[in-house]
PDB file of N, CA and C in Angstrom:
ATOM      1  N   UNK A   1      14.122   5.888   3.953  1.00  0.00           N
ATOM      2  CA  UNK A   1      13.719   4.521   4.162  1.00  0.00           C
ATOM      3  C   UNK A   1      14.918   3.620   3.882  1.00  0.00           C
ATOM      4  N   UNK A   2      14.850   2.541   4.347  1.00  0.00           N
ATOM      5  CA  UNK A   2      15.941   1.947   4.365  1.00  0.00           C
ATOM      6  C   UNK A   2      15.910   1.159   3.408  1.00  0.00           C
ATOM      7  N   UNK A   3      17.063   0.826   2.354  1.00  0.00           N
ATOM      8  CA  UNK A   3      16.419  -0.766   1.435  1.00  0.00           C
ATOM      9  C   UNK A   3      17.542  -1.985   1.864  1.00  0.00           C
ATOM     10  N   UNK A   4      16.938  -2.956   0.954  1.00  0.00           N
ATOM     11  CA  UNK A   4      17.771  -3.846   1.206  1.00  0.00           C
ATOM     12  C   UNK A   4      17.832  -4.306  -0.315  1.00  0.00           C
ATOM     13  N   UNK A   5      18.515  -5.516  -0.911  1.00  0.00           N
ATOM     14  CA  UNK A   5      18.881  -5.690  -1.501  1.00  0.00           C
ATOM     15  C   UNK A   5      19.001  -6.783  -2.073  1.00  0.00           C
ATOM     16  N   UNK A   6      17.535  -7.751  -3.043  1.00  0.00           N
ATOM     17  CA  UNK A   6      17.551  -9.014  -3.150  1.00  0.00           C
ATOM     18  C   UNK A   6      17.518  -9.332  -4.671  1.00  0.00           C
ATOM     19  N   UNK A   7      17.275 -10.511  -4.760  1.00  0.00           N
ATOM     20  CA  UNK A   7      17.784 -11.200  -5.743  1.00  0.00           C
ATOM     21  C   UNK A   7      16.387 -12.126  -6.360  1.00  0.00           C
ATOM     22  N   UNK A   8      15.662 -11.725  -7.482  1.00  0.00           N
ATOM     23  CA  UNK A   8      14.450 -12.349  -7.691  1.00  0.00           C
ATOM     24  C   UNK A   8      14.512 -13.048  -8.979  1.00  0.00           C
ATOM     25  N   UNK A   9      13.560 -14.378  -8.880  1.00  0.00           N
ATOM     26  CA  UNK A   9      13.873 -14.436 -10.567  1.00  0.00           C
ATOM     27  C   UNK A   9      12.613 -14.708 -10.851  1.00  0.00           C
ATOM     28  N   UNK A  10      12.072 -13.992 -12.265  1.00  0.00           N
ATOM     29  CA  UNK A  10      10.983 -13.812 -12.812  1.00  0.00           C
ATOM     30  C   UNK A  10      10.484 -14.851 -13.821  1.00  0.00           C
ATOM     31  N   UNK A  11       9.308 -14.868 -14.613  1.00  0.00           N
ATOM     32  CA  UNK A  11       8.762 -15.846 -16.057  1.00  0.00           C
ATOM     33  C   UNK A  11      10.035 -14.630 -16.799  1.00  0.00           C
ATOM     34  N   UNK A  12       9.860 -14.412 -17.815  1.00  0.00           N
ATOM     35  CA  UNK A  12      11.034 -14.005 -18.801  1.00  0.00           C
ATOM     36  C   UNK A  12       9.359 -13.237 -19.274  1.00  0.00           C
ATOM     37  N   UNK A  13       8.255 -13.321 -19.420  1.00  0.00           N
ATOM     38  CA  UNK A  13       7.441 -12.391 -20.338  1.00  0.00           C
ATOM     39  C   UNK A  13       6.900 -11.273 -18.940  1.00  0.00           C
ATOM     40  N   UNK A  14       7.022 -11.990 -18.109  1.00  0.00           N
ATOM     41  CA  UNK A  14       6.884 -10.858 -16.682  1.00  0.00           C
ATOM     42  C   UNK A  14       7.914 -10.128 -16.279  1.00  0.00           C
ATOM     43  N   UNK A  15       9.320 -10.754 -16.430  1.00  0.00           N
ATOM     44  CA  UNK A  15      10.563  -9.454 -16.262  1.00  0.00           C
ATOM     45  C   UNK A  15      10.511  -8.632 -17.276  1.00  0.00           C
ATOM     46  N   UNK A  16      10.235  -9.053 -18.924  1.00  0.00           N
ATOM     47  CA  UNK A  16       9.854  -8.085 -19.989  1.00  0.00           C
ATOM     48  C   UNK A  16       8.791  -7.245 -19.761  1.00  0.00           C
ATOM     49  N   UNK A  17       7.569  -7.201 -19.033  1.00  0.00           N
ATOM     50  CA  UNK A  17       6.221  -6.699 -18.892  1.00  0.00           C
ATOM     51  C   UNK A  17       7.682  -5.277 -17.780  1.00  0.00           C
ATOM     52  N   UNK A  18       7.952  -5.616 -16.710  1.00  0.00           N
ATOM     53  CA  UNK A  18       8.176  -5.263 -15.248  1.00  0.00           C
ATOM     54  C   UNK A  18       9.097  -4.067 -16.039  1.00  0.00           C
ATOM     55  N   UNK A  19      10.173  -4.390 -16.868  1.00  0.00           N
ATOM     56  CA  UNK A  19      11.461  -3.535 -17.469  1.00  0.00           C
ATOM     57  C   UNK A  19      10.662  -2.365 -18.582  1.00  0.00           C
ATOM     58  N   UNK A  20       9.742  -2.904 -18.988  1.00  0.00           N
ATOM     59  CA  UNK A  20       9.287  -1.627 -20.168  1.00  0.00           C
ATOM     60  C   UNK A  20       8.144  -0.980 -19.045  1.00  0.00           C
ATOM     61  N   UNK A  21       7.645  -1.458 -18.222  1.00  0.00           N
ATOM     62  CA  UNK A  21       6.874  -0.387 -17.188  1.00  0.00           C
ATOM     63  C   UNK A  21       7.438   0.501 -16.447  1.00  0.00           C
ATOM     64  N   UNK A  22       8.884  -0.066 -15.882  1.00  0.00           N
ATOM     65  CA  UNK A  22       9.409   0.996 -15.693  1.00  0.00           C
ATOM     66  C   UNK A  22      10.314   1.683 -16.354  1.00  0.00           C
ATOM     67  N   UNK A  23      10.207   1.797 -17.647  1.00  0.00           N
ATOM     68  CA  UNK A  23      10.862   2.365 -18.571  1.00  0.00           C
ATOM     69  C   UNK A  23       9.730   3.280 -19.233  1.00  0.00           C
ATOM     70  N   UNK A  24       8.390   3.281 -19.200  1.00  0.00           N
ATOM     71  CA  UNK A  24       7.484   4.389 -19.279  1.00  0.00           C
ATOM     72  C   UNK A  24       7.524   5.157 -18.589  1.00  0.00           C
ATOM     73  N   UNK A  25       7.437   4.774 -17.142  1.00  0.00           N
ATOM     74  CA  UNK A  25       7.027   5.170 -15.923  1.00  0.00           C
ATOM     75  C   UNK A  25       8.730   6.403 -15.693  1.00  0.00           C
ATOM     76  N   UNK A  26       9.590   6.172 -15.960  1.00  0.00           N
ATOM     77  CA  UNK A  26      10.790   6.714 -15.916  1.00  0.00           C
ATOM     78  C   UNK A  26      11.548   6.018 -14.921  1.00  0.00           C
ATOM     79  N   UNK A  27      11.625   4.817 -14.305  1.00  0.00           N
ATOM     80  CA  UNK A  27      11.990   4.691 -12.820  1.00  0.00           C
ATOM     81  C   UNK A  27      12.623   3.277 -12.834  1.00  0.00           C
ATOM     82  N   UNK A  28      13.223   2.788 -11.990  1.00  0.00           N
ATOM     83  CA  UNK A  28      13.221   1.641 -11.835  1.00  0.00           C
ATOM     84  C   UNK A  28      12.867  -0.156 -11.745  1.00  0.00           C
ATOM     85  N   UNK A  29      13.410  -0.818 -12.133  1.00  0.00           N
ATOM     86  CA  UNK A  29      12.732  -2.109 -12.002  1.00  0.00           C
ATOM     87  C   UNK A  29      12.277  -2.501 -10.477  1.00  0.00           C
ATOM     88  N   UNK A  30      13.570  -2.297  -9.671  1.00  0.00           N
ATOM     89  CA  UNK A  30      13.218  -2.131  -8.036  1.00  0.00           C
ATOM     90  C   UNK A  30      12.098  -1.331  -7.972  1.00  0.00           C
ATOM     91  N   UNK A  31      11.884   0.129  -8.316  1.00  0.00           N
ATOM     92  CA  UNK A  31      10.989   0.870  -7.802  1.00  0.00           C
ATOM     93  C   UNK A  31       9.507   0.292  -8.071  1.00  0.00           C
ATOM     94  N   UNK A  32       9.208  -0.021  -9.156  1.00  0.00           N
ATOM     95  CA  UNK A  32       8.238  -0.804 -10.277  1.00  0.00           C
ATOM     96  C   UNK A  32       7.444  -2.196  -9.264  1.00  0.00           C
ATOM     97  N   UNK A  33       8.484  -2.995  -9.184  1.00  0.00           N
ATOM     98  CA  UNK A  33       7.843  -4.228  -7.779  1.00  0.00           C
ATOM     99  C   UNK A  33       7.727  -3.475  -6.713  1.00  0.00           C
ATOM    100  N   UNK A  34       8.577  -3.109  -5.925  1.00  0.00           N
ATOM    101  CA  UNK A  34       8.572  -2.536  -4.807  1.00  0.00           C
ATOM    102  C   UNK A  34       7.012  -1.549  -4.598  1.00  0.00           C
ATOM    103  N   UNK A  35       5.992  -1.189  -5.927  1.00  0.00           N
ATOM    104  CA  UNK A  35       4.974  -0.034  -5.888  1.00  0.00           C
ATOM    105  C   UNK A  35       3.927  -1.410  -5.973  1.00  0.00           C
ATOM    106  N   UNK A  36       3.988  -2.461  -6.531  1.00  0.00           N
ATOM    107  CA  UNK A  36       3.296  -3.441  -6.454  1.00  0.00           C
ATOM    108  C   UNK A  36       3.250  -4.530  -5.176  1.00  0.00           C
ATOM    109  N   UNK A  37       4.213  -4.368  -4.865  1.00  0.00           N
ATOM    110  CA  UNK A  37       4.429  -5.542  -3.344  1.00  0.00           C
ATOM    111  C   UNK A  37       3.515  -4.199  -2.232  1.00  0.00           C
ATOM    112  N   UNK A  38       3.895  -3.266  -2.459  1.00  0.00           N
ATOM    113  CA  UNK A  38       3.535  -2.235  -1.438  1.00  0.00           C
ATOM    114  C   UNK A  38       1.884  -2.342  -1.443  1.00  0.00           C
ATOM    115  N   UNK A  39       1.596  -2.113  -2.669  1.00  0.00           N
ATOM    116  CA  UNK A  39       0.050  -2.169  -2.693  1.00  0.00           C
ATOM    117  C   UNK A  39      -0.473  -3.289  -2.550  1.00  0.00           C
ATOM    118  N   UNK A  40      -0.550  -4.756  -2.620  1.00  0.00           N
ATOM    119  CA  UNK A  40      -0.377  -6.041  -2.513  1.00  0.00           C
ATOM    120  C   UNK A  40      -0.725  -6.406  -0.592  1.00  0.00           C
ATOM    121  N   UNK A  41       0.275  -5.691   0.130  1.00  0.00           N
ATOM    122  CA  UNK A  41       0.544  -5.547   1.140  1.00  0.00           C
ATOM    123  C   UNK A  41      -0.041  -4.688   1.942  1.00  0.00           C
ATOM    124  N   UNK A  42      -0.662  -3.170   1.584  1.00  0.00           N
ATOM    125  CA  UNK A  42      -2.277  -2.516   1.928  1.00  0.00           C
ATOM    126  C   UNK A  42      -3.012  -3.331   1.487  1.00  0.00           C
ATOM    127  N   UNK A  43      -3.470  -3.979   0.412  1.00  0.00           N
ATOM    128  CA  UNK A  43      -4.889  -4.712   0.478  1.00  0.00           C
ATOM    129  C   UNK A  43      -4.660  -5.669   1.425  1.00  0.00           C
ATOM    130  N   UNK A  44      -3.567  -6.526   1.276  1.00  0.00           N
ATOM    131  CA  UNK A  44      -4.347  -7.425   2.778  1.00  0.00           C
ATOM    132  C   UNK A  44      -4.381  -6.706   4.224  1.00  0.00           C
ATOM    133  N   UNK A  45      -3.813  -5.833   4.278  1.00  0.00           N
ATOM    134  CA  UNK A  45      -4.133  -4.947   5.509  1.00  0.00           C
ATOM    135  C   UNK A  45      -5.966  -4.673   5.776  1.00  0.00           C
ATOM    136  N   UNK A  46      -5.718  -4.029   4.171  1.00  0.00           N
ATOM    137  CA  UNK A  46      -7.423  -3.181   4.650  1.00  0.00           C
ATOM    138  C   UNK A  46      -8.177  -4.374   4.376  1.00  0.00           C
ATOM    139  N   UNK A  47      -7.858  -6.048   3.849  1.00  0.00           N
ATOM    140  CA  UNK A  47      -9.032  -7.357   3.748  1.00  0.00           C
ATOM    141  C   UNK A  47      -8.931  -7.484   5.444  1.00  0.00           C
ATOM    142  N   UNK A  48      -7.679  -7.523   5.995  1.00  0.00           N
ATOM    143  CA  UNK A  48      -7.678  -8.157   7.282  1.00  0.00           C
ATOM    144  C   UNK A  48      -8.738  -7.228   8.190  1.00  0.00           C
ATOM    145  N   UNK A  49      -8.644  -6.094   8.371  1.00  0.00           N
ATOM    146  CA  UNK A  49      -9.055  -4.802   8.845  1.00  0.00           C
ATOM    147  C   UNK A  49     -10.629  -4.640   8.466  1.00  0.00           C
ATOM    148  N   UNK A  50     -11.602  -5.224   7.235  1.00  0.00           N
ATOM    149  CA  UNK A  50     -12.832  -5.755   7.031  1.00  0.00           C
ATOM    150  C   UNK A  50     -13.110  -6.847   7.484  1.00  0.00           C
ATOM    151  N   UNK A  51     -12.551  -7.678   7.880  1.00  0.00           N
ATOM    152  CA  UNK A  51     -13.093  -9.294   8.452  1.00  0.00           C
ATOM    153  C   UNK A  51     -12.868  -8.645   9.962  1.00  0.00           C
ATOM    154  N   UNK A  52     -11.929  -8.115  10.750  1.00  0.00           N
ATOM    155  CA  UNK A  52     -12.576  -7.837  12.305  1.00  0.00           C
ATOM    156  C   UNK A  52     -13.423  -6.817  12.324  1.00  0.00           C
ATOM    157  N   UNK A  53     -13.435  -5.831  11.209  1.00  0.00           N
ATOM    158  CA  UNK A  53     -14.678  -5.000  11.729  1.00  0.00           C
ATOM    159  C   UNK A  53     -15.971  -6.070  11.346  1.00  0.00           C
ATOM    160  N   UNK A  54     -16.196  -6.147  10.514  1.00  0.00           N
ATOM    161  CA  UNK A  54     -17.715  -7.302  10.209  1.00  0.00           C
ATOM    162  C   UNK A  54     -17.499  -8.710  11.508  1.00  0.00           C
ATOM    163  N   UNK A  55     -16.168  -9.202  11.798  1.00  0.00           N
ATOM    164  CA  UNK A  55     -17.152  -9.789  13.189  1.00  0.00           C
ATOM    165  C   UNK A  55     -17.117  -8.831  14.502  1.00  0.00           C
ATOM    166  N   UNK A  56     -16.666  -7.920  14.273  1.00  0.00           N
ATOM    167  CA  UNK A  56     -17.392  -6.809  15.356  1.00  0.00           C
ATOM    168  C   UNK A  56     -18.875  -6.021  15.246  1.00  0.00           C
ATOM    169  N   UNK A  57     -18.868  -5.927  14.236  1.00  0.00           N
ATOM    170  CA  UNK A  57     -20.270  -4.936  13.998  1.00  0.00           C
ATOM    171  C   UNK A  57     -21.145  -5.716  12.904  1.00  0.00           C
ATOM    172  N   UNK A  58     -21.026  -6.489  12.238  1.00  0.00           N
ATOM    173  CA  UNK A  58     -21.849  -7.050  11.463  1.00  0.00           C
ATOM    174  C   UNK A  58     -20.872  -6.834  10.168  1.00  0.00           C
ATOM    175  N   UNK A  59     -21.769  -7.421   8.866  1.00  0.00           N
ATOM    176  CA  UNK A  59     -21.523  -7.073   7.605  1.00  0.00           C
ATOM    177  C   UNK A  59     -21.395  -5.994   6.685  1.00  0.00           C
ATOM    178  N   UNK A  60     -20.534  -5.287   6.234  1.00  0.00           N
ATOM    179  CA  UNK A  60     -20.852  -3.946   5.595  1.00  0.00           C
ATOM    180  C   UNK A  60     -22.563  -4.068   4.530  1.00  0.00           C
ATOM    181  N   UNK A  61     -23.083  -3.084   4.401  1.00  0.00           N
ATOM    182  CA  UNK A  61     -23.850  -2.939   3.678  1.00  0.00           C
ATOM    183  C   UNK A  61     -23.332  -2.626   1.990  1.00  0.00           C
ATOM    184  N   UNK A  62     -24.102  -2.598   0.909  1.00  0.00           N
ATOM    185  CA  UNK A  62     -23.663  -2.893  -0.219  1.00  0.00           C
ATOM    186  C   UNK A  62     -23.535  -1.506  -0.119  1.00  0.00           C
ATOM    187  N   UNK A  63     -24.113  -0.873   0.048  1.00  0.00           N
ATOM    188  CA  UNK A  63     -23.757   1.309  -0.314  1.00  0.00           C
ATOM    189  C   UNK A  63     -22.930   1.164   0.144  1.00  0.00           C
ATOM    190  N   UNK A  64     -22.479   1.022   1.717  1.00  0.00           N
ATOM    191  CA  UNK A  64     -21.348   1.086   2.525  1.00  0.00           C
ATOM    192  C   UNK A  64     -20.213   0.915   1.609  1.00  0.00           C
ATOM    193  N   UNK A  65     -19.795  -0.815   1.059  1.00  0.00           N
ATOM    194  CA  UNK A  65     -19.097  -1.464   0.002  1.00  0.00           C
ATOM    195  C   UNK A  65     -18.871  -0.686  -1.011  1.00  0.00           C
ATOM    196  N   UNK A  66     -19.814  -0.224  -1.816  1.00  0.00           N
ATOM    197  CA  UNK A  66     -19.234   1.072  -2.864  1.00  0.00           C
ATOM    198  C   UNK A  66     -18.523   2.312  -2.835  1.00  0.00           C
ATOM    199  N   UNK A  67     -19.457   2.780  -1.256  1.00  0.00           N
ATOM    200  CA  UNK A  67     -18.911   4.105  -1.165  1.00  0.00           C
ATOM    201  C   UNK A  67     -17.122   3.917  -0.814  1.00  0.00           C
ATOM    202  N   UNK A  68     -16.880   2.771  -0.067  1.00  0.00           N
ATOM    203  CA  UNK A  68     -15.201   2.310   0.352  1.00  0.00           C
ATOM    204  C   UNK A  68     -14.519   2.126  -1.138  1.00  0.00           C
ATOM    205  N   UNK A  69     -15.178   1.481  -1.592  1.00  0.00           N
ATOM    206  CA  UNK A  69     -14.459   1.297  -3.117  1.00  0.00           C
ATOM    207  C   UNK A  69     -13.926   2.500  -3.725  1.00  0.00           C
ATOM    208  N   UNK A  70     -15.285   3.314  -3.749  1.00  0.00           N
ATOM    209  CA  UNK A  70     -14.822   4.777  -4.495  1.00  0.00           C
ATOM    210  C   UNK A  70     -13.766   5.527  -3.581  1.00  0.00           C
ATOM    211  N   UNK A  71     -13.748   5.427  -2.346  1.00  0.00           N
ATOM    212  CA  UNK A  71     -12.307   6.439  -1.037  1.00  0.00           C
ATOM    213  C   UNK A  71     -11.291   5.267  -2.021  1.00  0.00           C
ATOM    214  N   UNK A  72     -11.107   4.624  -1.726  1.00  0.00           N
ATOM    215  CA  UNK A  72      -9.993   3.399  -1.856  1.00  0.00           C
ATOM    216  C   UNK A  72      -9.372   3.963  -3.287  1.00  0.00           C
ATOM    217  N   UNK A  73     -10.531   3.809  -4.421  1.00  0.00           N
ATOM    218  CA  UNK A  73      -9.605   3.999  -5.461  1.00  0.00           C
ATOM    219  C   UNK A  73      -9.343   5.640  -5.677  1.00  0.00           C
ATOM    220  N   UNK A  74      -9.842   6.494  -4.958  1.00  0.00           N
ATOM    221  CA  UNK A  74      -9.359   7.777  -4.876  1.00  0.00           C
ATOM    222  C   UNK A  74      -8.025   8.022  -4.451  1.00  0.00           C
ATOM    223  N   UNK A  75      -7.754   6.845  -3.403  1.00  0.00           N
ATOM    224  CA  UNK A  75      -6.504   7.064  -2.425  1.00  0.00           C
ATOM    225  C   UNK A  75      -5.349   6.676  -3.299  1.00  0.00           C
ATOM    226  N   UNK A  76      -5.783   5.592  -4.111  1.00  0.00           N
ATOM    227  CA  UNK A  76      -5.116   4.688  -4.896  1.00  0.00           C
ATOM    228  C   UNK A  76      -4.431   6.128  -6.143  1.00  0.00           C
ATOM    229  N   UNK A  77      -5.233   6.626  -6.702  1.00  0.00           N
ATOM    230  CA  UNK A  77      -5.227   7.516  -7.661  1.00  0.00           C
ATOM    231  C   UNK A  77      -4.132   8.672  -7.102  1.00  0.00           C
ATOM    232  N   UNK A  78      -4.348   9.194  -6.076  1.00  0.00           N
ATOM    233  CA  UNK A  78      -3.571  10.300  -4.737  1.00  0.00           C
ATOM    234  C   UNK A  78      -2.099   9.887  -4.966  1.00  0.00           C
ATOM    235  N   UNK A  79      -2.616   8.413  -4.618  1.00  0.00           N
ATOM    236  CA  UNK A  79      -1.053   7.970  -4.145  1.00  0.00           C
ATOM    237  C   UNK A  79      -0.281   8.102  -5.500  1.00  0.00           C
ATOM    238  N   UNK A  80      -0.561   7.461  -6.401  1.00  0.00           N
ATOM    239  CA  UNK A  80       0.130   7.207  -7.885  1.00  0.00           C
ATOM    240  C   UNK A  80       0.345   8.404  -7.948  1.00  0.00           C
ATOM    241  N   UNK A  81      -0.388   9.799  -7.878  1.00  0.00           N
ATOM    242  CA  UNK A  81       0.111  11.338  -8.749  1.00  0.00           C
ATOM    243  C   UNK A  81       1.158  11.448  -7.506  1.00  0.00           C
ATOM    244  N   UNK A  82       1.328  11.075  -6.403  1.00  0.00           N
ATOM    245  CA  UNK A  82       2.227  12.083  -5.506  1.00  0.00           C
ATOM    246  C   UNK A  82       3.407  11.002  -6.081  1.00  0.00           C
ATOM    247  N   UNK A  83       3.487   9.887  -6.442  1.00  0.00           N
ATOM    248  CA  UNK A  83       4.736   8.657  -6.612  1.00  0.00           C
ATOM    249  C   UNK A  83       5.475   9.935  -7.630  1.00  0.00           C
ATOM    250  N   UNK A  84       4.625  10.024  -8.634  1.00  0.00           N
ATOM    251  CA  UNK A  84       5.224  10.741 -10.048  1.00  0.00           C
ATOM    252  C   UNK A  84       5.454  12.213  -9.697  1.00  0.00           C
ATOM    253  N   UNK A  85       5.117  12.629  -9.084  1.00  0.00           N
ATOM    254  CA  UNK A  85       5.631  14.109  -8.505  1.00  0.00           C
ATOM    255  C   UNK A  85       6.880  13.861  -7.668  1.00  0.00           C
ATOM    256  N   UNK A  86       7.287  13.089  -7.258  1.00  0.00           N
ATOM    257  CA  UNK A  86       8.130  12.963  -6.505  1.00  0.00           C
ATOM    258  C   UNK A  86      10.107  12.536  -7.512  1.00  0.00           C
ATOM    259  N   UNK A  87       9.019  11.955  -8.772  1.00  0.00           N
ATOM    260  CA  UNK A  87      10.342  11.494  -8.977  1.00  0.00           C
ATOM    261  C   UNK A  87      11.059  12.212 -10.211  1.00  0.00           C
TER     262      UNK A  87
END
């Protein structure tokens, strides 16, 4: 993948939060935002991706709504163990 290379400036108790997470995590401060912008960036995918299916087909049903919740945070869970296997 390709990166690029920017320049951000944080609150000072959120660059402290961002530097000891990825200092648990073993990894980077880049890597650390970059796993949060990423996910940030699927949810509005899959919000955008629920508003044309519901004005195509109607409203999800509330089971419907749970049962997505529970895939979602499964995927969510998937994704995080393969991040840490990887690094």
């Amino acid at each position: 993948m390709a990166m690029k290379k920017l320049s951000i400036t944080l609150p000072a108790e959120l660059a402290e939060m961002v530097r000891r997470q990825a200092e648990e995590e073993g990894t980077s401060v880049s890597a650390v935002i970059a796993d949060v912008l990423d996910h940030r960036a699927r949810q509005i995918a899959g919000e955008e991706a629920v508003r044309w299916f519901e004005e195509e087909e109607g409203p999800f049903t509330p089971e419907e709504l749970i049962e997505a919740e529970r895939m979602w945070q499964a995927a969510e869970a998937h994704q995080r163990k393969m991040r840490r296997a990887a690094t």
